[in-house]
Protein backbone atom coordinates (compact mmCIF):
# COMPACT_ATOMS: atom_id res chain seq x y z
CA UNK A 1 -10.53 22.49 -8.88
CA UNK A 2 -8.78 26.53 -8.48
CA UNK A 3 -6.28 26.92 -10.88
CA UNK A 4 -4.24 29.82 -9.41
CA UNK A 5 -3.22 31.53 -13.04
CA UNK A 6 -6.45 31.13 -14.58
CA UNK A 7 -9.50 30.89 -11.84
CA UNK A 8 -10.98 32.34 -9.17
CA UNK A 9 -13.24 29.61 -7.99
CA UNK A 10 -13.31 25.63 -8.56
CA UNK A 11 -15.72 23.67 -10.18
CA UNK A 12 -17.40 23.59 -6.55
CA UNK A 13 -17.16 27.58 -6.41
CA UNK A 14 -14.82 27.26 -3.75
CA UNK A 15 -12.83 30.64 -3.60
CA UNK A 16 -9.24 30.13 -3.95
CA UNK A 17 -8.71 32.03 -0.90
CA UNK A 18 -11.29 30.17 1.23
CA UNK A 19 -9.01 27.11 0.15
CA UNK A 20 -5.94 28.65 1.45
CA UNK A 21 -7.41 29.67 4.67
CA UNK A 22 -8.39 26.24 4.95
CA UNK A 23 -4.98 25.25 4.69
CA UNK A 24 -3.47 27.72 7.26
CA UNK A 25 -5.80 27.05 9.61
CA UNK A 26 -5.21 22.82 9.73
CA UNK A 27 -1.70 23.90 9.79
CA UNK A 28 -2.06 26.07 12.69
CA UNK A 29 -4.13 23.81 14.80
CA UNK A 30 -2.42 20.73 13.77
CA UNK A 31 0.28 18.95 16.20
CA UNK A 32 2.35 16.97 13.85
CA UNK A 33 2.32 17.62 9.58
CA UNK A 34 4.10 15.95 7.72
CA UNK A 35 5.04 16.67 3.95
CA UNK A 36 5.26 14.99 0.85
CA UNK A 37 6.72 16.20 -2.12
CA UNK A 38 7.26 14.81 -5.85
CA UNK A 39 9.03 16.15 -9.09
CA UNK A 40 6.45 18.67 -9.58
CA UNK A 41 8.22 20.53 -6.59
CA UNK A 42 11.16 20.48 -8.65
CA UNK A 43 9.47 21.64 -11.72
CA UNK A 44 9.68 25.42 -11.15
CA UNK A 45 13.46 25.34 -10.24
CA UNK A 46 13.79 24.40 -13.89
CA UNK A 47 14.91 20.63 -13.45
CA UNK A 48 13.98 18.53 -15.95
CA UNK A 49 11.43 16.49 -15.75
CA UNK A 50 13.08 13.26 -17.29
CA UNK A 51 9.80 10.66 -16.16
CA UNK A 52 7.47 13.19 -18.58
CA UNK A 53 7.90 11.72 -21.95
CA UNK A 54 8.08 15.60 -23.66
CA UNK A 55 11.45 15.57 -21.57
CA UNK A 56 12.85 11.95 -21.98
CA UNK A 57 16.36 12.24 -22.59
CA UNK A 58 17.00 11.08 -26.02
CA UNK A 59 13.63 10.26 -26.69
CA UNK A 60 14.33 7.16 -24.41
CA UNK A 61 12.23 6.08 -21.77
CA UNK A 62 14.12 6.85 -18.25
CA UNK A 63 12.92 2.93 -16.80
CA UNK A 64 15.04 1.74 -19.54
CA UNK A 65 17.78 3.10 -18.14
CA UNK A 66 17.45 3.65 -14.38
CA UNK A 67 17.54 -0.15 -13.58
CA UNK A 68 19.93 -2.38 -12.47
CA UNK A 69 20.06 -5.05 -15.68
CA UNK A 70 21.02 -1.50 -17.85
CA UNK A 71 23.68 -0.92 -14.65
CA UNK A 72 25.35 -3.55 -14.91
CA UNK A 73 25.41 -4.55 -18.60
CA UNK A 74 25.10 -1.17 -20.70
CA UNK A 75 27.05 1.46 -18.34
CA UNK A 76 28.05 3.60 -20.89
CA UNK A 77 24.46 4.71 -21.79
CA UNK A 78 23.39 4.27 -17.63
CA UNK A 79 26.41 6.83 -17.03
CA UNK A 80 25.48 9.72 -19.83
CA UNK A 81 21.92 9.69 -18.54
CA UNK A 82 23.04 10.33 -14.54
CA UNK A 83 25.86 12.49 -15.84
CA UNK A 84 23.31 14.55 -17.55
CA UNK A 85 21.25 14.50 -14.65
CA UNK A 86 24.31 15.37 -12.40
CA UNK A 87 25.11 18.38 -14.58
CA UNK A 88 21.40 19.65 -14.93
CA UNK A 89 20.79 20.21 -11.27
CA UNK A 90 23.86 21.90 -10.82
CA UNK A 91 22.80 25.08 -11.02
CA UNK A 92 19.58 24.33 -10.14
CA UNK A 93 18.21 27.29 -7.21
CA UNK A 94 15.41 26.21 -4.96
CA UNK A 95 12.41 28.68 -5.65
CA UNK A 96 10.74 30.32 -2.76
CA UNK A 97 8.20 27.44 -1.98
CA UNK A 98 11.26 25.40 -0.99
CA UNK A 99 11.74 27.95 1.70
CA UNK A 100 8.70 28.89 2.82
CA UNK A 101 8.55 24.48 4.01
CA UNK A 102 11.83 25.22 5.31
CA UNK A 103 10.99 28.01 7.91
CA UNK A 104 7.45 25.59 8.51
CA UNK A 105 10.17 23.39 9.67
CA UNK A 106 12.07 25.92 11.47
CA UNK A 107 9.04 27.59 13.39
CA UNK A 108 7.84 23.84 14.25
CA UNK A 109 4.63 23.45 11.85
CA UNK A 110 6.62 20.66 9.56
CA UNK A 111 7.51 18.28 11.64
CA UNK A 112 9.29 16.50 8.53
CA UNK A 113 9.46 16.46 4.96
CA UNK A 114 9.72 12.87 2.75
CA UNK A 115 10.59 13.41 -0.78
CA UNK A 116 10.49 11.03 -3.71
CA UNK A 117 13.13 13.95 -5.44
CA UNK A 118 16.64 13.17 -5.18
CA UNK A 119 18.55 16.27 -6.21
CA UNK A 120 18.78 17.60 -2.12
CA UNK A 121 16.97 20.64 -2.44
CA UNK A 122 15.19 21.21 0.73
CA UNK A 123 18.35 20.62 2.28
CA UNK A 124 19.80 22.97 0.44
CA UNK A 125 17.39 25.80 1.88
CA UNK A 126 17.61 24.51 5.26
CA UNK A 127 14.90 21.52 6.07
CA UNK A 128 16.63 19.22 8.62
CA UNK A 129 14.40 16.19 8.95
CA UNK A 130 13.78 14.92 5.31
CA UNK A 131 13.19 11.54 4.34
CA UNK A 132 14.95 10.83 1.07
CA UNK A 133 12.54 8.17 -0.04
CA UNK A 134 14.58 6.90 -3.17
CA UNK A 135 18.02 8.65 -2.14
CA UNK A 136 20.12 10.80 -3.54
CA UNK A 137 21.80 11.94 -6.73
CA UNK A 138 25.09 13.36 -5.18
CA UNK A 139 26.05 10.70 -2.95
CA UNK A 140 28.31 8.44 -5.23
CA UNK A 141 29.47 5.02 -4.36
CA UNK A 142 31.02 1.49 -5.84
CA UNK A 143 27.92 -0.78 -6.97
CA UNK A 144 29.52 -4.14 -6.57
CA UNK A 145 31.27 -2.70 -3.04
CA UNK A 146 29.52 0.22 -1.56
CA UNK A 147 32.55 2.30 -0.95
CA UNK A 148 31.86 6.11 -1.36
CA UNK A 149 33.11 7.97 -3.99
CA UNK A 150 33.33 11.74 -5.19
CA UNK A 151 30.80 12.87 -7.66
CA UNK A 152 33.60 14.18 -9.56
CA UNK A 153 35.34 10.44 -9.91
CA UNK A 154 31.38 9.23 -11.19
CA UNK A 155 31.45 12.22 -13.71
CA UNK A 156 34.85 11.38 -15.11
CA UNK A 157 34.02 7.56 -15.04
CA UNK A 158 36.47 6.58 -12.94
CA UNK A 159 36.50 2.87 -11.42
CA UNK A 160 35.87 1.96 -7.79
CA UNK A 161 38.94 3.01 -6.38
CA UNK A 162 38.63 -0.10 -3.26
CA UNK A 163 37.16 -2.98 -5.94
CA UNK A 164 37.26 -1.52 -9.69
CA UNK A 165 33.57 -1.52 -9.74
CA UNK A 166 31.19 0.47 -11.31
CA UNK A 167 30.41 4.09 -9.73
CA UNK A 168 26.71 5.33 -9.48
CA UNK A 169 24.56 8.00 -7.76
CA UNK A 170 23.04 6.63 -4.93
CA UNK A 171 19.57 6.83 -5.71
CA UNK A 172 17.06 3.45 -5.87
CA UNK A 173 17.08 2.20 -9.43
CA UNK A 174 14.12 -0.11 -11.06
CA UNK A 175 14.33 -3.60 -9.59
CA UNK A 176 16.37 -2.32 -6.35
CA UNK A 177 13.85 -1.90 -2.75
CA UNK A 178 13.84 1.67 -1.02
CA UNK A 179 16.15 2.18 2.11
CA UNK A 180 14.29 0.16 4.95
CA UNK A 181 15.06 2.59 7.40
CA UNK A 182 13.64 5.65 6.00
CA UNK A 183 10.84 4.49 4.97
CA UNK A 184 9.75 2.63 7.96
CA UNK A 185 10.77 6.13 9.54
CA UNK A 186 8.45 8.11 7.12
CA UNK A 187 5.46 5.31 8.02
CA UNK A 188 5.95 5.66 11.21
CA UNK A 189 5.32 9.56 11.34
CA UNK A 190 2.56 9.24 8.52
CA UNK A 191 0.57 7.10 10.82
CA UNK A 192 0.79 9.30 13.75
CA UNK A 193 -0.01 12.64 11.59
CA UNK A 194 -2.49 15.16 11.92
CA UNK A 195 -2.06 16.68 8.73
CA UNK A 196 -0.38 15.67 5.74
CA UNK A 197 0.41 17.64 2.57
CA UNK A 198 1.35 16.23 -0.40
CA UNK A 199 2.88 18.73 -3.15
CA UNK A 200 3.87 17.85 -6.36
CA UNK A 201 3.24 14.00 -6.80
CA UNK A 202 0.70 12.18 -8.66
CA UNK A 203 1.17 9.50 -6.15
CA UNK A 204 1.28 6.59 -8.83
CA UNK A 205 5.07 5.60 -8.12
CA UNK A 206 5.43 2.34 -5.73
CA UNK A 207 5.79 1.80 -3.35
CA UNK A 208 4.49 6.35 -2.45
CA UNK A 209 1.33 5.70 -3.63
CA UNK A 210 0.37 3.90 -0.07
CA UNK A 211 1.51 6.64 2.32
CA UNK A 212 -1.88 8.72 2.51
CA UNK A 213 -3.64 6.01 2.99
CA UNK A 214 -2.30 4.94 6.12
CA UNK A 215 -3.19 8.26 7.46
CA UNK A 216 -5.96 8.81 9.72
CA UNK A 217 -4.91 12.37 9.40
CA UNK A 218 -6.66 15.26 6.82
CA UNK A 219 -5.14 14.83 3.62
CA UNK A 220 -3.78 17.81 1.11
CA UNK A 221 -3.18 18.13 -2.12
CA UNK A 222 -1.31 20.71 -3.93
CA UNK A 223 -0.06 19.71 -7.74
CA UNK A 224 -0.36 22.13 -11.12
CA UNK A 225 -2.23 19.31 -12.43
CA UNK A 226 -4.81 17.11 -10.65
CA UNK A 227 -6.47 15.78 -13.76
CA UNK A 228 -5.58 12.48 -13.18
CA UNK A 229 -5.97 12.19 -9.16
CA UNK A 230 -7.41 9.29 -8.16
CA UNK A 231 -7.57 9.27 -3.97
CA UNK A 232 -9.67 11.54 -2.21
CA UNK A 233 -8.18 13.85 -0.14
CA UNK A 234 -10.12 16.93 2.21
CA UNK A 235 -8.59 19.76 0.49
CA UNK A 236 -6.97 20.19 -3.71
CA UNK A 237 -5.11 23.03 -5.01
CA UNK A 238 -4.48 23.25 -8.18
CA UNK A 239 -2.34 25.59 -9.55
CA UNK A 240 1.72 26.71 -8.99
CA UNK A 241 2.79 24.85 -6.50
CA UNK A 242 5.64 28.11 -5.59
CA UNK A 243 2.61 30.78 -5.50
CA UNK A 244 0.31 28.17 -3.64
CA UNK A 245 2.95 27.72 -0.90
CA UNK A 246 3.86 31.41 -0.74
CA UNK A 247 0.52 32.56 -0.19
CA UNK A 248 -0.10 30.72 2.60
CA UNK A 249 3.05 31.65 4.56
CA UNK A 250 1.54 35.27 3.63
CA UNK A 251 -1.65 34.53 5.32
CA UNK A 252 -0.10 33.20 7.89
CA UNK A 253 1.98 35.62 8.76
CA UNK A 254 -0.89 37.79 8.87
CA UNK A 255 -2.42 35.98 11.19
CA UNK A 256 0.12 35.66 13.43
């Protein structure tokens, strides 16, 4: 597969830019695309990548502490991992591949973008329809009650202001089911999709792992590392996901 710093041609001999003028032209042609994206979106906005063990905070695995049972019985150590999540995507800036999906969106070649990534970034640049898959960070509320809360009242480990409960970022934690709505809302425009691009993901979370395969759509794949990809999908970049995205928009804004 192209690797956009180091090759010129895949293991196929595939040109890198034949691959991208692949892409732009199912893009063009197609009537509803739909996007996925993962962490490795993130990556090159400099968030951590807490699920890679090289980046575990503390050394400690993050499903040890993004579950319910650590929750509700070791808060302390569940609220210094979210509040050093929290304070590491701050000042986090989307990079430009973040907006070239937005003006997709905004010219009407993304019909909508599902994320597993919680930190809000493509609506941060603009993206309007985006399926939050596992929710997100920023938007605080009571565990035991459900009341919102500020992120600020989280940070500073206040109580539940309605019940006295426990704060935490609304995002789906081990042992907890994703947000029936948006999912069935993301299936729904999977199924019907012409084209689907998935960026960023190795696609081995559950439940995310089933969404391309209940496309009858074509299937792409953009990741800086597809050593370990197991479906089959019609067209793989490998390589920067921001450069990968950027020179597409530039071809097809010369083709336009």
């Amino acid at each position: 597969y192209i690797n956009t710093m180091e090759k010129t041609y895949d293991y196929r001999g595939v040109a890198f830019m034949d691959k991208i003028n692949q892409l732009v032209e199912w893009l063009q042609h197609s009537h509803k695309t739909i996007v996925l994206t993962g962490p490795g979106m993130t990556r090159e906005s400099g968030i951590p990548q807490f699920w890679k063990k090289s980046q575990w905070w503390q050394g400690i695995d993050p499903a040890k502490i993004a579950n319910v049972i650590t929750l509700e019985d070791d808060y302390d150590v569940f609220h210094a991992f979210y509040s050093n999540y929290l304070d590491a995507v701050k000042d986090a800036k989307p990079h430009k591949g973040y907006l070239v999906l937005a003006d997709w969106e905004a010219i009407g070649l993304v019909e909508r973008i599902a994320t597993q990534n919680v930190e809000g970034l493509h609506r941060k640049v603009g993206n309007i329809t985006v399926d939050m898959l596992y929710g997100s960070l920023h938007n605080i509320r009571c565990h035991d009650c459900g009341s919102r809360a500020s992120e600020q009242a989280f940070l500073d480990k206040e109580p539940c202001k309605v019940c006295g409960g426990k704060l935490r970022p609304g995002v789906a934690l081990l042992g907890e089911v994703l947000a029936q709505d948006v999912w069935n809302e993301t299936i729904q425009a999977i199924q019907t999709a012409d084209l689907i691009i998935c960026i960023g993901t190795d696609l081995k979370a559950y439940p995310i792992y089933r969404l391309p395969h209940i496309s009858r759509g074509k299937l792409v794949y953009i990741n800086d590392d597809v050593s370990e990809l197991e479906l089959d999908f019609d067209l793989v970049i490998e390589g920067s996901v921001k450069e990968i995205l950027q020179q597409a928009d530039e071809v097809l804004k010369a083709n336009s």
